[in-house]
C-alpha atoms as a PDB file:
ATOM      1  CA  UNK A   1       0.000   0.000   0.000  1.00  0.00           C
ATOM      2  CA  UNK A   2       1.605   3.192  -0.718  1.00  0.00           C
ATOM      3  CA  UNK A   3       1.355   5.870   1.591  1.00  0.00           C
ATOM      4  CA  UNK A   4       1.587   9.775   1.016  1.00  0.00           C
ATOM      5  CA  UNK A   5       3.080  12.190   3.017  1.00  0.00           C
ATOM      6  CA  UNK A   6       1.620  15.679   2.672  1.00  0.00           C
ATOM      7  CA  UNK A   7       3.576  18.147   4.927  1.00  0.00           C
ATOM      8  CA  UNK A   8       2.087  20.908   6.988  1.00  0.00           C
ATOM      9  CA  UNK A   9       1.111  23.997   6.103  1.00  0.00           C
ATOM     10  CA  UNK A  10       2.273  27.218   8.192  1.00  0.00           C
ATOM     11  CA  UNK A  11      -0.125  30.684   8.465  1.00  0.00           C
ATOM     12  CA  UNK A  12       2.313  32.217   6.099  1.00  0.00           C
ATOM     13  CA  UNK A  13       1.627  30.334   3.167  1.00  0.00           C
ATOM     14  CA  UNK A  14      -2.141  28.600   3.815  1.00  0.00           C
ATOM     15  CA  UNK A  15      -4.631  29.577   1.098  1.00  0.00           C
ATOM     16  CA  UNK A  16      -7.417  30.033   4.038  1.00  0.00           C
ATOM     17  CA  UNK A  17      -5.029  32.159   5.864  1.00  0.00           C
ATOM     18  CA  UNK A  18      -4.420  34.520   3.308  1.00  0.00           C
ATOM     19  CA  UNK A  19      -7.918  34.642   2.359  1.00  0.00           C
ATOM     20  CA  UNK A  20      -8.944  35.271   5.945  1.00  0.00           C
ATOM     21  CA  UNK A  21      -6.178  38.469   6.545  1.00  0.00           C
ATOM     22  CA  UNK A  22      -6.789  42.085   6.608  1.00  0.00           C
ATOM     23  CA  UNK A  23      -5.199  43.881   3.457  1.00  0.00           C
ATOM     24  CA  UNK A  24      -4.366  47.166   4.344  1.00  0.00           C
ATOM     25  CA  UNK A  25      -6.275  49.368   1.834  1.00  0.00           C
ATOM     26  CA  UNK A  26      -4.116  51.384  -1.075  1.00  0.00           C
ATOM     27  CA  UNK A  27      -4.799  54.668  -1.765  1.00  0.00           C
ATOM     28  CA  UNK A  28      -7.849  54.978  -4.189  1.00  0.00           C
ATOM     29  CA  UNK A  29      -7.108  55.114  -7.879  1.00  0.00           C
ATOM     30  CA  UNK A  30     -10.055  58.175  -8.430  1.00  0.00           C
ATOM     31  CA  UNK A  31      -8.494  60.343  -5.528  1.00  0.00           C
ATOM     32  CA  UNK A  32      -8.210  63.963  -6.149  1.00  0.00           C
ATOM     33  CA  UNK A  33      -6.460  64.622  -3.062  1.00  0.00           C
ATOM     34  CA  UNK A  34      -3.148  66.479  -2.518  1.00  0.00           C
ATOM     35  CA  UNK A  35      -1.231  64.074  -4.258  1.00  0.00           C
ATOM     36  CA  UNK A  36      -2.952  64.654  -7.184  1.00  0.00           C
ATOM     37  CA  UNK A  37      -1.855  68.162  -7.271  1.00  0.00           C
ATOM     38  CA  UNK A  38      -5.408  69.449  -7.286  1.00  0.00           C
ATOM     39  CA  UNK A  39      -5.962  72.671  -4.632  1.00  0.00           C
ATOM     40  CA  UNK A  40      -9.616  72.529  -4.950  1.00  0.00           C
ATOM     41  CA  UNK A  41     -11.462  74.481  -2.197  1.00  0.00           C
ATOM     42  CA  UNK A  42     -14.625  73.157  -0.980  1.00  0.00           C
ATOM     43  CA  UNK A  43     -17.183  75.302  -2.726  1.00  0.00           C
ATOM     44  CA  UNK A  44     -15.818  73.802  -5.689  1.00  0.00           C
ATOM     45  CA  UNK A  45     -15.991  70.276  -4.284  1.00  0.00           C
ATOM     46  CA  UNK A  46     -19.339  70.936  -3.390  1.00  0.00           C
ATOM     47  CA  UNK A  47     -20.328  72.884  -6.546  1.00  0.00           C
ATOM     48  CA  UNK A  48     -18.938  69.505  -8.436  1.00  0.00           C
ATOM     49  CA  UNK A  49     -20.846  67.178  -6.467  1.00  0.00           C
ATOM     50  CA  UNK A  50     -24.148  68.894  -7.256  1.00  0.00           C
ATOM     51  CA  UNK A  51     -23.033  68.917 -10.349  1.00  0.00           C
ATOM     52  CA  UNK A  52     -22.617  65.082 -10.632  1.00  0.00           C
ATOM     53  CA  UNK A  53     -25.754  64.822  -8.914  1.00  0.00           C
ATOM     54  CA  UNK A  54     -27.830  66.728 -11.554  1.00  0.00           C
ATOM     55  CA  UNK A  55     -25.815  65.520 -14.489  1.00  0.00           C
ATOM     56  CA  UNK A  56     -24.675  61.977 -13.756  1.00  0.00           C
ATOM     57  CA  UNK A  57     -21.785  60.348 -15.666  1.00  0.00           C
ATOM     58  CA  UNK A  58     -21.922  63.394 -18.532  1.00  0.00           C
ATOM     59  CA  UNK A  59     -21.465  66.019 -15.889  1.00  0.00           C
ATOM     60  CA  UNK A  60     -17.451  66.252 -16.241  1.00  0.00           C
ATOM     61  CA  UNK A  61     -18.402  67.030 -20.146  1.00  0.00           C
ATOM     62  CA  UNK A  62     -21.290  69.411 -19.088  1.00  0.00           C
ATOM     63  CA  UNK A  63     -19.049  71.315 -17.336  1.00  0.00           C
ATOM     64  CA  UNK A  64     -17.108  71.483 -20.118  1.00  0.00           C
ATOM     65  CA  UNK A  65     -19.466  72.987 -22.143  1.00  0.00           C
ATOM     66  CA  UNK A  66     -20.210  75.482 -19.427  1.00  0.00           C
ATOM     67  CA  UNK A  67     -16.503  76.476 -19.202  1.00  0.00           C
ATOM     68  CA  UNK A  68     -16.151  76.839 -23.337  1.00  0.00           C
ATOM     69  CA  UNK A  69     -19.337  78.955 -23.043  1.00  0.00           C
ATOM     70  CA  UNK A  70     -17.773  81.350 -20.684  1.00  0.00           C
ATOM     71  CA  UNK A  71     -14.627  81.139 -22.215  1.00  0.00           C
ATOM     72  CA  UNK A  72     -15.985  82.854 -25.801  1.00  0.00           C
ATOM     73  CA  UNK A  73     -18.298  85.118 -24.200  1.00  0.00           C
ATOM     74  CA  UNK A  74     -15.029  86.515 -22.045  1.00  0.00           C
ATOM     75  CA  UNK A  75     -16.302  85.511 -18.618  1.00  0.00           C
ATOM     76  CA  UNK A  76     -12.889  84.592 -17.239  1.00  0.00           C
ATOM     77  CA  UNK A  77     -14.460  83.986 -13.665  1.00  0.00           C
ATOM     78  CA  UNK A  78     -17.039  81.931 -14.850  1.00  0.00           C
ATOM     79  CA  UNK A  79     -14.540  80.012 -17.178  1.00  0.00           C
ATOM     80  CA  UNK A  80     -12.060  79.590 -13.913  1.00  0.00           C
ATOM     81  CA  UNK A  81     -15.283  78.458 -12.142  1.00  0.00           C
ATOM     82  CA  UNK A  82     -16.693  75.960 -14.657  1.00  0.00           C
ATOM     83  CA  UNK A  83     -12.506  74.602 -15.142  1.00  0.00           C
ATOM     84  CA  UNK A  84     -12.406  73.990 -11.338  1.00  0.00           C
ATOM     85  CA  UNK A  85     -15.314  71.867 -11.106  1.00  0.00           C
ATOM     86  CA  UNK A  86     -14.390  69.872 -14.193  1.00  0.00           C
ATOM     87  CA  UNK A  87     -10.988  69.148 -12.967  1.00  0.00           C
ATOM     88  CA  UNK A  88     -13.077  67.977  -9.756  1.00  0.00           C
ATOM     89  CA  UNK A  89     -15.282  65.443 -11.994  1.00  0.00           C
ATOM     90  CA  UNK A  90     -12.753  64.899 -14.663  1.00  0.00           C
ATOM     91  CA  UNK A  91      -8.717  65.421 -14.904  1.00  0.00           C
ATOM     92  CA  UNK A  92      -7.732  64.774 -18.302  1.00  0.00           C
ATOM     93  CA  UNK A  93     -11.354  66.674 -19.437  1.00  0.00           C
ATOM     94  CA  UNK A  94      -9.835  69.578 -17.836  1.00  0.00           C
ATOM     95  CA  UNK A  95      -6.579  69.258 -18.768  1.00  0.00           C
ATOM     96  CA  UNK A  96      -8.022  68.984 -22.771  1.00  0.00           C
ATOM     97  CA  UNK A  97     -10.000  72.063 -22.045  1.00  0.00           C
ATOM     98  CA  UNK A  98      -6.937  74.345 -20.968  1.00  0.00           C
ATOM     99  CA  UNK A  99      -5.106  72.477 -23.930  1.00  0.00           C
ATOM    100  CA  UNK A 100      -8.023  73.897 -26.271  1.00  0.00           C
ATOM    101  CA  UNK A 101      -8.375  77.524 -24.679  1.00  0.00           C
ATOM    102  CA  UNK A 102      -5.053  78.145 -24.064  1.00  0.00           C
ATOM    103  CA  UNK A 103      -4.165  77.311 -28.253  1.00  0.00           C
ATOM    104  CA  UNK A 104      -7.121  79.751 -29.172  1.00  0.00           C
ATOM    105  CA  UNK A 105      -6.379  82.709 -27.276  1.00  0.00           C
ATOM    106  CA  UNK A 106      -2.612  82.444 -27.927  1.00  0.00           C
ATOM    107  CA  UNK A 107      -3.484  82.028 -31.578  1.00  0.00           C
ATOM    108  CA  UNK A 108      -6.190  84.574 -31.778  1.00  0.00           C
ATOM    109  CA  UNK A 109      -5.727  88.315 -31.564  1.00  0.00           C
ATOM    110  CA  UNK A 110      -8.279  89.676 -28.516  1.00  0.00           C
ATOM    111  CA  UNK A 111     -10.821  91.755 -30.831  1.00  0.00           C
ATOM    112  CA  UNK A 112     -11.303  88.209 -32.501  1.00  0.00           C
ATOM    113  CA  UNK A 113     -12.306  86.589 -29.769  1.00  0.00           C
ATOM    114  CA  UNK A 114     -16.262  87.921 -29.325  1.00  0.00           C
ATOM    115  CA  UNK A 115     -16.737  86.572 -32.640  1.00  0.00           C
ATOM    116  CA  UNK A 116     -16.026  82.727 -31.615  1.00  0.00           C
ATOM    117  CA  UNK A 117     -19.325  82.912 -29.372  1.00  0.00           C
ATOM    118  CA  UNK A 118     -21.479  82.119 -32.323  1.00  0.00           C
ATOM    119  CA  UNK A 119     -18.804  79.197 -33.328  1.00  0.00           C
ATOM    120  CA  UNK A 120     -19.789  77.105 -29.998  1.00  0.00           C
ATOM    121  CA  UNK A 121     -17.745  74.461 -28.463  1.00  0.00           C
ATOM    122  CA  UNK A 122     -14.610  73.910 -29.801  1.00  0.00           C
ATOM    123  CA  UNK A 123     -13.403  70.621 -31.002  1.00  0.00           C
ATOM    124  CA  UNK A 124     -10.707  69.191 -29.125  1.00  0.00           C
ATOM    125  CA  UNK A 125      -9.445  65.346 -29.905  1.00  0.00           C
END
């Protein structure tokens, strides 16, 4: 009769054990936190989550279209505004938007720029 010899296990290396232990939890891969390098205030935190909450999943590209709005009619506050909460919702969004503005009015002499209000959002890839 043959006879097998199965050696014990220790904690260390038992399947149930490591099932069974406590993972300390990594940071988040959606934080915005200082690490980030986001300094958003809470007004804009809050204004975002409202935001979210009215808009759902679109709202990062809502606020998108808010901030391009404000951007051709020459509302720099409201453009700041409408860029903070986006970066809240949505990093690279934001970062496509500054991309977009910052290439129109570099390229674009300022009496041009009341004119693009009629062309609407811009077009960024």
């Amino acid at each position: 009769m043959t006879v097998y010899f199965a050696a014990a296990r220790t904690a260390v290396r038992s399947p149930v054990a490591r099932v069974l232990s406590r993972r300390t939890p990594g940071r988040a891969a959606n934080d915005n936190g200082d690490m980030a390098g986001i300094q958003a205030n809470d007004n804009v935190i809050h204004a975002a989550l409202r935001h979210f909450a009215n808009h759902g999943m679109g709202a990062a590209r809502e606020a998108r279209k808010q901030a391009e709005s404000a951007f051709f009619a020459g509302d720099r506050q409201g453009y700041d505004w409408w860029l903070g909460i986006c970066r809240a919702l949505d990093k690279r969004i934001a970062g496509q938007l500054e991309d977009g503005t910052n290439a129109h009015s570099c390229t674009l002499p300022a009496t041009s720029q009341p004119h693009l209000a009629a062309v609407g959002n811009i077009d960024i890839a």
